[in-house]
Structure formats: structure tokens, C-alpha cells
PDB file of N, CA and C in Angstrom:
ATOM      1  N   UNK A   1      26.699 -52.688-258.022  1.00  0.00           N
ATOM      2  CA  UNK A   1      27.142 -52.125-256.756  1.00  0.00           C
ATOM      3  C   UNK A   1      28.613 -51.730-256.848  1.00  0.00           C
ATOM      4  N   UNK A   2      28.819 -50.575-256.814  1.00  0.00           N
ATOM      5  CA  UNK A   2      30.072 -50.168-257.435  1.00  0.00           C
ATOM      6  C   UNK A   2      31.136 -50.742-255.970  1.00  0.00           C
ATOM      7  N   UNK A   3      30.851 -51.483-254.456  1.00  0.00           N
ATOM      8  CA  UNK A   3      31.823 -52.209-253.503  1.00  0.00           C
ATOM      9  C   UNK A   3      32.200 -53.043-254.315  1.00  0.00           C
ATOM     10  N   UNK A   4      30.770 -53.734-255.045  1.00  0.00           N
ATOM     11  CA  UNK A   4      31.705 -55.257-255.183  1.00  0.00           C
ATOM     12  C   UNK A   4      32.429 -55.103-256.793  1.00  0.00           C
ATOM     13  N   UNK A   5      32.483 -53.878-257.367  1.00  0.00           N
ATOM     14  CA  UNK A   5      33.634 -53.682-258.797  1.00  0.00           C
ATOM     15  C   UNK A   5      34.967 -53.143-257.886  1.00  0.00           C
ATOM     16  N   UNK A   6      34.733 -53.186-257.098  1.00  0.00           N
ATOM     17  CA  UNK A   6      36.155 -52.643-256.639  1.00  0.00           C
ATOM     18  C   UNK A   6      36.771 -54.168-255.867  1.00  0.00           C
ATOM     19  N   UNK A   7      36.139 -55.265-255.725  1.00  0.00           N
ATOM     20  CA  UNK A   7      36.424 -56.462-255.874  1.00  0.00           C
ATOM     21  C   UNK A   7      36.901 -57.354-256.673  1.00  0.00           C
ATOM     22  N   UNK A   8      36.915 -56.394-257.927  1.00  0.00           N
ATOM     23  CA  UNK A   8      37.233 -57.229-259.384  1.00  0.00           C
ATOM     24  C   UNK A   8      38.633 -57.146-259.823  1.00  0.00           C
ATOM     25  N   UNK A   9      39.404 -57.967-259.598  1.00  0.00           N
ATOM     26  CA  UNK A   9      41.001 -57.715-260.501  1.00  0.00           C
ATOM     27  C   UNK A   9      41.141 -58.759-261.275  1.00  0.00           C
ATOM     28  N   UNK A  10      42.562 -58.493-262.447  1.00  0.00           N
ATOM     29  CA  UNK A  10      42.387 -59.412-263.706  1.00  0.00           C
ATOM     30  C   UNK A  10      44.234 -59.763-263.315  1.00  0.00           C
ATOM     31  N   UNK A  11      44.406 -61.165-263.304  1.00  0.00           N
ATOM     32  CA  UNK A  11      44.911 -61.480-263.341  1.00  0.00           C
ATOM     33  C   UNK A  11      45.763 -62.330-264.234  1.00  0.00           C
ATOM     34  N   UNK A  12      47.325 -62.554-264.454  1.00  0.00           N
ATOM     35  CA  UNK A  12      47.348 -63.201-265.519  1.00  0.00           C
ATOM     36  C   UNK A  12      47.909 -64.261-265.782  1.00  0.00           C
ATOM     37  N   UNK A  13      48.241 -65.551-265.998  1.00  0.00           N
ATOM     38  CA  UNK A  13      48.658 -66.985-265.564  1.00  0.00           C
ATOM     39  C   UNK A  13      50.209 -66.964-266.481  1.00  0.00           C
ATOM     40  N   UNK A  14      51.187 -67.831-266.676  1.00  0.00           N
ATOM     41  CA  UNK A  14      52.377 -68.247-267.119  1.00  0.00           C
ATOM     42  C   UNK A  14      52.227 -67.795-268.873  1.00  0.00           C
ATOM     43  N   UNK A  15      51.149 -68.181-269.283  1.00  0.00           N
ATOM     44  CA  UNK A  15      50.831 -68.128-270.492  1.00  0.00           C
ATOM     45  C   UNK A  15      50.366 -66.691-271.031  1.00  0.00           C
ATOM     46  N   UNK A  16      50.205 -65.640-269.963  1.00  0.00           N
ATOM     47  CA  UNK A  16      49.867 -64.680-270.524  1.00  0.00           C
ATOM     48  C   UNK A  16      48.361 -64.543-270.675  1.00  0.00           C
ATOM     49  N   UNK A  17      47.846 -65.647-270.249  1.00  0.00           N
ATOM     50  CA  UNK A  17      45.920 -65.696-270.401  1.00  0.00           C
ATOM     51  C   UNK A  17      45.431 -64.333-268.971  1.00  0.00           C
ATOM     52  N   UNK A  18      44.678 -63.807-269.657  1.00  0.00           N
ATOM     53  CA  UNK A  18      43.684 -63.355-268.215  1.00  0.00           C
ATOM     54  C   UNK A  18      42.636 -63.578-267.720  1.00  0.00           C
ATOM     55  N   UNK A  19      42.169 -63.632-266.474  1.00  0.00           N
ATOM     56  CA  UNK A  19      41.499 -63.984-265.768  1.00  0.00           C
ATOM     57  C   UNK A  19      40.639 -62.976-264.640  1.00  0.00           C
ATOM     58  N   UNK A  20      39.289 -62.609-265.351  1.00  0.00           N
ATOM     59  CA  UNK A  20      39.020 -61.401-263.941  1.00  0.00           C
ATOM     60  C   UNK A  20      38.561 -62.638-262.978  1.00  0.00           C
ATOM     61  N   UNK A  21      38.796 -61.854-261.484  1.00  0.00           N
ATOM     62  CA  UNK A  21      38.611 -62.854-260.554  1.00  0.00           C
ATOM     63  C   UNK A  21      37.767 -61.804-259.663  1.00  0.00           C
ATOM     64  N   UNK A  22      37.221 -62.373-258.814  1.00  0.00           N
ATOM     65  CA  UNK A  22      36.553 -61.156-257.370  1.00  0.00           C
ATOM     66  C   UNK A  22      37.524 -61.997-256.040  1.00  0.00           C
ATOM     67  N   UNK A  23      37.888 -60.121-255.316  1.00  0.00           N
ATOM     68  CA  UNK A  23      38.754 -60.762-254.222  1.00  0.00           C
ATOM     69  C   UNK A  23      37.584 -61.541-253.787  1.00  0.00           C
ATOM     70  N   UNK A  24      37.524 -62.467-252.947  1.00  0.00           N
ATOM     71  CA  UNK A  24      36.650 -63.107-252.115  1.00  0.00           C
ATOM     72  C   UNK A  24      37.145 -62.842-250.251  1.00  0.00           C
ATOM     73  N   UNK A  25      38.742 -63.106-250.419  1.00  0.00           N
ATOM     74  CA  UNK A  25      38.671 -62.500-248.998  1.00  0.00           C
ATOM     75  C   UNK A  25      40.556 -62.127-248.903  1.00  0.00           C
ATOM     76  N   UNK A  26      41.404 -61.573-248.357  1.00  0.00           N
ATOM     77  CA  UNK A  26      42.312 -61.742-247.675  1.00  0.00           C
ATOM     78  C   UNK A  26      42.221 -61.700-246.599  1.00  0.00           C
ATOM     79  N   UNK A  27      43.652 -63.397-246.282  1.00  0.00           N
ATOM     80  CA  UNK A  27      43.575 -63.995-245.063  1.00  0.00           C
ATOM     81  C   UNK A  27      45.225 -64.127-244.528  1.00  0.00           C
ATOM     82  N   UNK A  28      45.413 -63.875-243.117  1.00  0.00           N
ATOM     83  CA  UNK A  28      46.822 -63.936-242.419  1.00  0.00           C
ATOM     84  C   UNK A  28      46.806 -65.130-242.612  1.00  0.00           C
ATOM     85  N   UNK A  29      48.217 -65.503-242.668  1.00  0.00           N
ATOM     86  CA  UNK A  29      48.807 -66.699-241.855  1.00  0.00           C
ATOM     87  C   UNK A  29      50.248 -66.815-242.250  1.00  0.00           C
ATOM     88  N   UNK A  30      51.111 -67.177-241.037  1.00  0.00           N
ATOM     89  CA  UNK A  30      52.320 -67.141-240.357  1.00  0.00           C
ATOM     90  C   UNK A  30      53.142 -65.834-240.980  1.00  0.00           C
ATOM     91  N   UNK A  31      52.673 -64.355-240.772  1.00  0.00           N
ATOM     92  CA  UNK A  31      53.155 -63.320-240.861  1.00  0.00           C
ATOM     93  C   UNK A  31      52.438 -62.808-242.373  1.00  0.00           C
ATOM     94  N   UNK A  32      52.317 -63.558-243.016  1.00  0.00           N
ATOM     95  CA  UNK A  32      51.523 -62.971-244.410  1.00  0.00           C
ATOM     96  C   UNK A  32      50.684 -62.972-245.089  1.00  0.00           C
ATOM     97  N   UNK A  33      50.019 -62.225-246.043  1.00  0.00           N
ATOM     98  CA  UNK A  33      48.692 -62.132-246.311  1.00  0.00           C
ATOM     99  C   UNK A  33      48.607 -62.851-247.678  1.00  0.00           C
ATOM    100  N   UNK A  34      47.369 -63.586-247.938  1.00  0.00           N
ATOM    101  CA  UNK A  34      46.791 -64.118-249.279  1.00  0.00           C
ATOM    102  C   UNK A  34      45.863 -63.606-249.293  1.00  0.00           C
ATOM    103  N   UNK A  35      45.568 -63.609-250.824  1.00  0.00           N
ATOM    104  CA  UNK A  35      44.468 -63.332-251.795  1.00  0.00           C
ATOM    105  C   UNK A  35      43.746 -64.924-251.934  1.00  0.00           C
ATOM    106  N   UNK A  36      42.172 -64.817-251.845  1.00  0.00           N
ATOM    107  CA  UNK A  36      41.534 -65.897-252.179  1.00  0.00           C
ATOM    108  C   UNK A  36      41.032 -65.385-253.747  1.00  0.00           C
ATOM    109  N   UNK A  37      41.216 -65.710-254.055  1.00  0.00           N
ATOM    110  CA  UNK A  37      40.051 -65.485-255.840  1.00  0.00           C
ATOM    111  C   UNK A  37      39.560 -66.001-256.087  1.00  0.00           C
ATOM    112  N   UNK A  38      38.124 -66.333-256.821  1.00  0.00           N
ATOM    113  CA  UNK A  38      37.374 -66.771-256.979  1.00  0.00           C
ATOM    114  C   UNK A  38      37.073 -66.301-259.066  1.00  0.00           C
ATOM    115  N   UNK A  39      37.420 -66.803-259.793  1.00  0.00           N
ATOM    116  CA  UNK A  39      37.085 -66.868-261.427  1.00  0.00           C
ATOM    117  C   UNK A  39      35.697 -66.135-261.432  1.00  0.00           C
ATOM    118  N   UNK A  40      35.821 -65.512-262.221  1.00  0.00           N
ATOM    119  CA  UNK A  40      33.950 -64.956-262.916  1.00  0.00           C
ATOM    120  C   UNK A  40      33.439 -65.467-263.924  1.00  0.00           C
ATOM    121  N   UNK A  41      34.814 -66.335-264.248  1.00  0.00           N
ATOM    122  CA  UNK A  41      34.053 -66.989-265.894  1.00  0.00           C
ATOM    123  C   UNK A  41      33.204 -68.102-265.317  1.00  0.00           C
ATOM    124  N   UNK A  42      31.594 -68.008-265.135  1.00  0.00           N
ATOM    125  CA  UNK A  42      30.595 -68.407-264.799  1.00  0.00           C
ATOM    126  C   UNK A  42      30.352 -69.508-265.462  1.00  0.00           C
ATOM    127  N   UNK A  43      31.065 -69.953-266.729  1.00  0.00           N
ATOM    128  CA  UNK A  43      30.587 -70.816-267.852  1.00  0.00           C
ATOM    129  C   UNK A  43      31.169 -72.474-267.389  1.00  0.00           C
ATOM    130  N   UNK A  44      32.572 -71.744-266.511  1.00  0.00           N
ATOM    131  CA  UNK A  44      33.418 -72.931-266.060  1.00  0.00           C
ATOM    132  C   UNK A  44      33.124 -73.770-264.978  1.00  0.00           C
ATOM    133  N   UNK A  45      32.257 -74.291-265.157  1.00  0.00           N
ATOM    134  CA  UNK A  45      31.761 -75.602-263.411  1.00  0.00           C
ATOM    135  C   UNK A  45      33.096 -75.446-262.747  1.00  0.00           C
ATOM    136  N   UNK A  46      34.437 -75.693-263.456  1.00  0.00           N
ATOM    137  CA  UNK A  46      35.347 -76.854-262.812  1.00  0.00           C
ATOM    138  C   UNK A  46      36.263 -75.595-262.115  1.00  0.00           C
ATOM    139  N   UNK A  47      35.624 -73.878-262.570  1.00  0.00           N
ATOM    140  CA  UNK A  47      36.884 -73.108-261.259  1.00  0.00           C
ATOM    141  C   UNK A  47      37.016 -73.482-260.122  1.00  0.00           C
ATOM    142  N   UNK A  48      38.466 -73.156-259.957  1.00  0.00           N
ATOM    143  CA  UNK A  48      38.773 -73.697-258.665  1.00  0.00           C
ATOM    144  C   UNK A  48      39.587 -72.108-258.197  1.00  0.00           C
ATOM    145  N   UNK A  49      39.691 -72.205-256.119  1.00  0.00           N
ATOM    146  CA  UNK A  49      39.575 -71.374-255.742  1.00  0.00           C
ATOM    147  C   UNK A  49      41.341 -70.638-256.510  1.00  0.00           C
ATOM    148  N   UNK A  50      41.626 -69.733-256.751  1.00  0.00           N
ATOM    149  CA  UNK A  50      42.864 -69.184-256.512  1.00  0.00           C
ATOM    150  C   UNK A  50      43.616 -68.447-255.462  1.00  0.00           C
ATOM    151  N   UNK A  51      45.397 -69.356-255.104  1.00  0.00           N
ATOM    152  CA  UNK A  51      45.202 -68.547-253.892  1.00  0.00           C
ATOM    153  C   UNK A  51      46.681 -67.961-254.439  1.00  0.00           C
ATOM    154  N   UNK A  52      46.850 -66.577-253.989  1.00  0.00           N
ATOM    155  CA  UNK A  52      48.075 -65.537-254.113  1.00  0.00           C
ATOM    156  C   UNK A  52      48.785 -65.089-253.242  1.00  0.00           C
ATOM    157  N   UNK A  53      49.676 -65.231-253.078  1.00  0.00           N
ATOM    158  CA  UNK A  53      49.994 -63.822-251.617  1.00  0.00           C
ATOM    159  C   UNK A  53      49.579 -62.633-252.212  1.00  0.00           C
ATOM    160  N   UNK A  54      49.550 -62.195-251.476  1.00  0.00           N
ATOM    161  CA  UNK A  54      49.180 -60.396-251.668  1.00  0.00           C
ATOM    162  C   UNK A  54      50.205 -60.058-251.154  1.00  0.00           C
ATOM    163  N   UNK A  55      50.900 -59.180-251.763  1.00  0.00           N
ATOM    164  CA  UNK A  55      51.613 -57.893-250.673  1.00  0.00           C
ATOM    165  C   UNK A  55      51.464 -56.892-251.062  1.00  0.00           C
ATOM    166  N   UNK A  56      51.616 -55.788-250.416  1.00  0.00           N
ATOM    167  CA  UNK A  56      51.437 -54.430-249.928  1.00  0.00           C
ATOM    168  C   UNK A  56      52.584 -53.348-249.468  1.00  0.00           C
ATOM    169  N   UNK A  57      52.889 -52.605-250.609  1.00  0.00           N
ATOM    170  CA  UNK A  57      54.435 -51.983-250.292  1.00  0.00           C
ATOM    171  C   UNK A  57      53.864 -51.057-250.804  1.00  0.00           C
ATOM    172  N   UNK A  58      53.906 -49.733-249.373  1.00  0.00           N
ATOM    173  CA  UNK A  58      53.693 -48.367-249.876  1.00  0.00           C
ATOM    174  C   UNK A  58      51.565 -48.233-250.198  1.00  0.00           C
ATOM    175  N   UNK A  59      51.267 -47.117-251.064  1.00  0.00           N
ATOM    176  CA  UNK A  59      50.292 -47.728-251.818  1.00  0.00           C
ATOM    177  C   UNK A  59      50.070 -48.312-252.857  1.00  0.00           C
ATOM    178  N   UNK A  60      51.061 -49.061-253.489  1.00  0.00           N
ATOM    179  CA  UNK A  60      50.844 -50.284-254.419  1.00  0.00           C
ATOM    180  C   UNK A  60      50.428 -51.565-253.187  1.00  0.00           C
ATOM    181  N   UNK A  61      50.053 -52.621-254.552  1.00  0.00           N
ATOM    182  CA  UNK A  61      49.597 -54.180-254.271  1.00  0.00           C
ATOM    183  C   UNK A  61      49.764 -54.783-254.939  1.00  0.00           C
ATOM    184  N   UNK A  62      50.177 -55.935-254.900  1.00  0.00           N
ATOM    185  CA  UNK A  62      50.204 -56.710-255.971  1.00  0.00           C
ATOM    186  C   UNK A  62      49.937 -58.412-255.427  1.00  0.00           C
ATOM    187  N   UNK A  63      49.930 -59.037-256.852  1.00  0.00           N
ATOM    188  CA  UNK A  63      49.446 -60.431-256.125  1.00  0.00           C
ATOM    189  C   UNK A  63      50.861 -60.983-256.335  1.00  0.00           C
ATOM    190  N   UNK A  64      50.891 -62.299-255.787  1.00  0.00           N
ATOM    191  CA  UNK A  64      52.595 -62.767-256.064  1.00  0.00           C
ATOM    192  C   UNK A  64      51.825 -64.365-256.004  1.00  0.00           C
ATOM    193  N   UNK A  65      52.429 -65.496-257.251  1.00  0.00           N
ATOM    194  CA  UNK A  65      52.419 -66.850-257.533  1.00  0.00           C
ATOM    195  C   UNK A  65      53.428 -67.327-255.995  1.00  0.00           C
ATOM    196  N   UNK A  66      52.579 -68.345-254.978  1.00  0.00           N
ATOM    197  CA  UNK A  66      53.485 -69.095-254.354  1.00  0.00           C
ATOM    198  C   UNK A  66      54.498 -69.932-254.821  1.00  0.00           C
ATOM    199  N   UNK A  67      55.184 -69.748-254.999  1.00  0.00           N
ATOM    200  CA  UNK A  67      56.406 -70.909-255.604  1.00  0.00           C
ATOM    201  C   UNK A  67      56.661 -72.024-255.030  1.00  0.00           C
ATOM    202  N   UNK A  68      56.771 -71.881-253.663  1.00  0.00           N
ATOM    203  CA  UNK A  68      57.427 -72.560-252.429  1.00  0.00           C
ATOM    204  C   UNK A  68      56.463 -73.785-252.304  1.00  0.00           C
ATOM    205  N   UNK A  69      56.605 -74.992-252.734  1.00  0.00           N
ATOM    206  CA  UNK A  69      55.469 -75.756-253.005  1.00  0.00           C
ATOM    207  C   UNK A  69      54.856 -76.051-251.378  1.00  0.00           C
ATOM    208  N   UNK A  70      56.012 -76.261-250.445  1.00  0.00           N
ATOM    209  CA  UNK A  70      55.388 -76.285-249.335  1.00  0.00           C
ATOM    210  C   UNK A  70      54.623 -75.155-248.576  1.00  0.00           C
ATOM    211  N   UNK A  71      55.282 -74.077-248.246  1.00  0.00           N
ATOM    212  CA  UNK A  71      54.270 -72.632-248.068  1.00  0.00           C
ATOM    213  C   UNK A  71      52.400 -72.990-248.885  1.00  0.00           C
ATOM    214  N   UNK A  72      52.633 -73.255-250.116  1.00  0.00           N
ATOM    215  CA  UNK A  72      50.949 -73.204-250.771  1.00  0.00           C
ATOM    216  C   UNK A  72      50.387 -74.359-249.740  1.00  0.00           C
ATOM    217  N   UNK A  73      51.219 -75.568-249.530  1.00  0.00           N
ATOM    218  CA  UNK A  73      50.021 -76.628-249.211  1.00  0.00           C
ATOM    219  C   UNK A  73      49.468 -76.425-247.447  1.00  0.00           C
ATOM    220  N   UNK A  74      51.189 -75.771-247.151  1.00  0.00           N
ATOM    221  CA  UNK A  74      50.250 -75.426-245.476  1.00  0.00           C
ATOM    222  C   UNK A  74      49.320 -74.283-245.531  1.00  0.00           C
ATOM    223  N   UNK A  75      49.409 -73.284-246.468  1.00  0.00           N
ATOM    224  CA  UNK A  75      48.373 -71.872-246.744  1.00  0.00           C
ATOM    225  C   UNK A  75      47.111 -73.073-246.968  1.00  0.00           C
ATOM    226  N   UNK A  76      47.121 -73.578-248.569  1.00  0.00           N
ATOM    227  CA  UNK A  76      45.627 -74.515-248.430  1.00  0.00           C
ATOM    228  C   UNK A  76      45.218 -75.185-247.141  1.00  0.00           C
ATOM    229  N   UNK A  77      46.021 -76.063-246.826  1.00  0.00           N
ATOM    230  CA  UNK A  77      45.596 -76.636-245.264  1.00  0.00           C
ATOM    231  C   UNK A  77      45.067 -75.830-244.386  1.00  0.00           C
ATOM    232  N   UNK A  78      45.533 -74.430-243.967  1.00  0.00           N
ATOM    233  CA  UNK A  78      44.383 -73.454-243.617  1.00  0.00           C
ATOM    234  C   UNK A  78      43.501 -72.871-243.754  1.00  0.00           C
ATOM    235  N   UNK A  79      43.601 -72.537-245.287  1.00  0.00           N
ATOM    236  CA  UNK A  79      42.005 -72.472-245.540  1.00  0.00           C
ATOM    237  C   UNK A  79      41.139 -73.510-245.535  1.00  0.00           C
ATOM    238  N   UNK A  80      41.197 -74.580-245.137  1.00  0.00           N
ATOM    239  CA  UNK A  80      40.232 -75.675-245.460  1.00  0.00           C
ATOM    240  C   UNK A  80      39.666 -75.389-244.141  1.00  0.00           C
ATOM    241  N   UNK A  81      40.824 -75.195-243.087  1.00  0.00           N
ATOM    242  CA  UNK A  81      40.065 -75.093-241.484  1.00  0.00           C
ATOM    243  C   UNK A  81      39.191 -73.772-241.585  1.00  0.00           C
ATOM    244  N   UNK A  82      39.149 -73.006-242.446  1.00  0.00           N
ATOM    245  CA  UNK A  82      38.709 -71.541-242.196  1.00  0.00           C
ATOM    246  C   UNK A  82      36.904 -71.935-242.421  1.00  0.00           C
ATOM    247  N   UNK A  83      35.668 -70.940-242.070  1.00  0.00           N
ATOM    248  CA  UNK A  83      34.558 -71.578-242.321  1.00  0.00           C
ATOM    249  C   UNK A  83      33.989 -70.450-242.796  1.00  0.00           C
ATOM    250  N   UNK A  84      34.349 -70.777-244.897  1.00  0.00           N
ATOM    251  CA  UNK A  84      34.037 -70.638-245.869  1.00  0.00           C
ATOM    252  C   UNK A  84      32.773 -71.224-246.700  1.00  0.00           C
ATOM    253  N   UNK A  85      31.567 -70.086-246.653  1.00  0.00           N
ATOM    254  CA  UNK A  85      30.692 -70.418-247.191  1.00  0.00           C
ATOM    255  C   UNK A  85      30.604 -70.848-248.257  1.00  0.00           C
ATOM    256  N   UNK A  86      31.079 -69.756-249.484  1.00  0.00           N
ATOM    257  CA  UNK A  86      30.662 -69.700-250.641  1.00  0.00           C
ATOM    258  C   UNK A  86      31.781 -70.636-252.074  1.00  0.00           C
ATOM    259  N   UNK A  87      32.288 -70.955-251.216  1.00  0.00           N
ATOM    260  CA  UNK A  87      33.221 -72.626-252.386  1.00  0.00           C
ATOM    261  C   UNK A  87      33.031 -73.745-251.557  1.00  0.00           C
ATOM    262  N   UNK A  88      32.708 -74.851-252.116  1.00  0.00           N
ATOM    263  CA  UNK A  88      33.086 -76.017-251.536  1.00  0.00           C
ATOM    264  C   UNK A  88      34.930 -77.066-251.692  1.00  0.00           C
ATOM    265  N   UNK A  89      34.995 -77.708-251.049  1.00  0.00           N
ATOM    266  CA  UNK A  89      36.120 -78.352-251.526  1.00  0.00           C
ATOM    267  C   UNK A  89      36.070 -79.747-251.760  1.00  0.00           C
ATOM    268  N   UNK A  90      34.565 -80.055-252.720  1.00  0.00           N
ATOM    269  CA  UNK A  90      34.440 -80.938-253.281  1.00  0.00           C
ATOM    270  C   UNK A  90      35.506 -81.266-254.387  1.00  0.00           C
ATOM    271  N   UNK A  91      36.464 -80.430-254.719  1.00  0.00           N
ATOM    272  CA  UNK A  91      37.306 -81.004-256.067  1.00  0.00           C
ATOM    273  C   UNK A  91      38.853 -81.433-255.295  1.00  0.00           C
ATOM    274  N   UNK A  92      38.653 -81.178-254.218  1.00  0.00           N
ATOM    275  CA  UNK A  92      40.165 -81.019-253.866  1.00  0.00           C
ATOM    276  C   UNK A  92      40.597 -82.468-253.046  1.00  0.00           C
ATOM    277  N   UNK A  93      41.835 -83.248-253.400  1.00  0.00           N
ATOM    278  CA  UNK A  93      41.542 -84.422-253.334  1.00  0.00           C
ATOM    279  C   UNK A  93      42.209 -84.758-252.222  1.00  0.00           C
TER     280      UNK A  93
END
């Protein structure tokens, strides 16, 4: 279904590894937008969700690493309230 390849971006971690992921959703909160990702490497039980800011300047996009250790944990704390079918948060402690 050529919607959900336009869902597909490759992302790349500290190390330079890549990772195709499918957006799964972008979500507001307190003025800005995240990327949820979700891994395709199917082989891995233990993916866990990825979350990015997204921003949006012009028609570029890009994803951006939260740094701000507090910003990520109140972003996670909202997605947990959000009612997300398709991950569980059985790993998250």
C-alpha cells in the first residue's frame, strides 16, 4: 500500500546504526510535536516505542533526539495517558 511506505523513515542512532521505523502517529503536547516510531526489525521482541520531536520548518522535517531528560519523561508520561492500541507498555518500568 504505497500510504503506509510513505510511513516509513530510517533513522539513525549516536553510533551511526540505522533503523527503518513506521511513523505510527504524531502527537501535540505543550506547544510541540513528536514522532512515535515504531522499529520494523520484526526479528526484535524487545523494540521499544521511539519517541522524537518532529519539527517542521518550511517544507523540510526532521526528527530531533530529546535531550532535556525532563521534557522526554513528561512527553512519555503522556503518552501512556494517550489510548494506544498497537504497543503495549509492558516493558516500561
Amino acid at each position: 500500500m504505497p500510504e503506509e511506505e510513505q510511513n516509513i523513515v530510517e533513522i539513525m542512532d549516536e553510533d551511526g546504526i540505522a533503523t527503518q521505523c513506521e511513523v505510527y502517529d504524531i502527537i501535540e503536547y505543550e506547544g510541540k510535536s513528536y514522532a512515535l516510531l515504531l522499529p520494523l526489525d520484526e526479528d526484535d521482541e524487545d523494540a521499544e516505542l521511539i519517541v522524537l520531536e518532529y519539527i517542521e520548518e518550511g517544507d523540510e522535517c526532521y526528527f530531533q533526539s530529546i535531550d532535556d531528560e525532563d521534557e522526554f519523561g513528561k512527553v512519555c508520561e503522556y503518552i501512556q495517558t494517550l489510548d494506544i492500541e498497537d504497543f503495549d507498555d509492558d516493558d516500561e518500568e
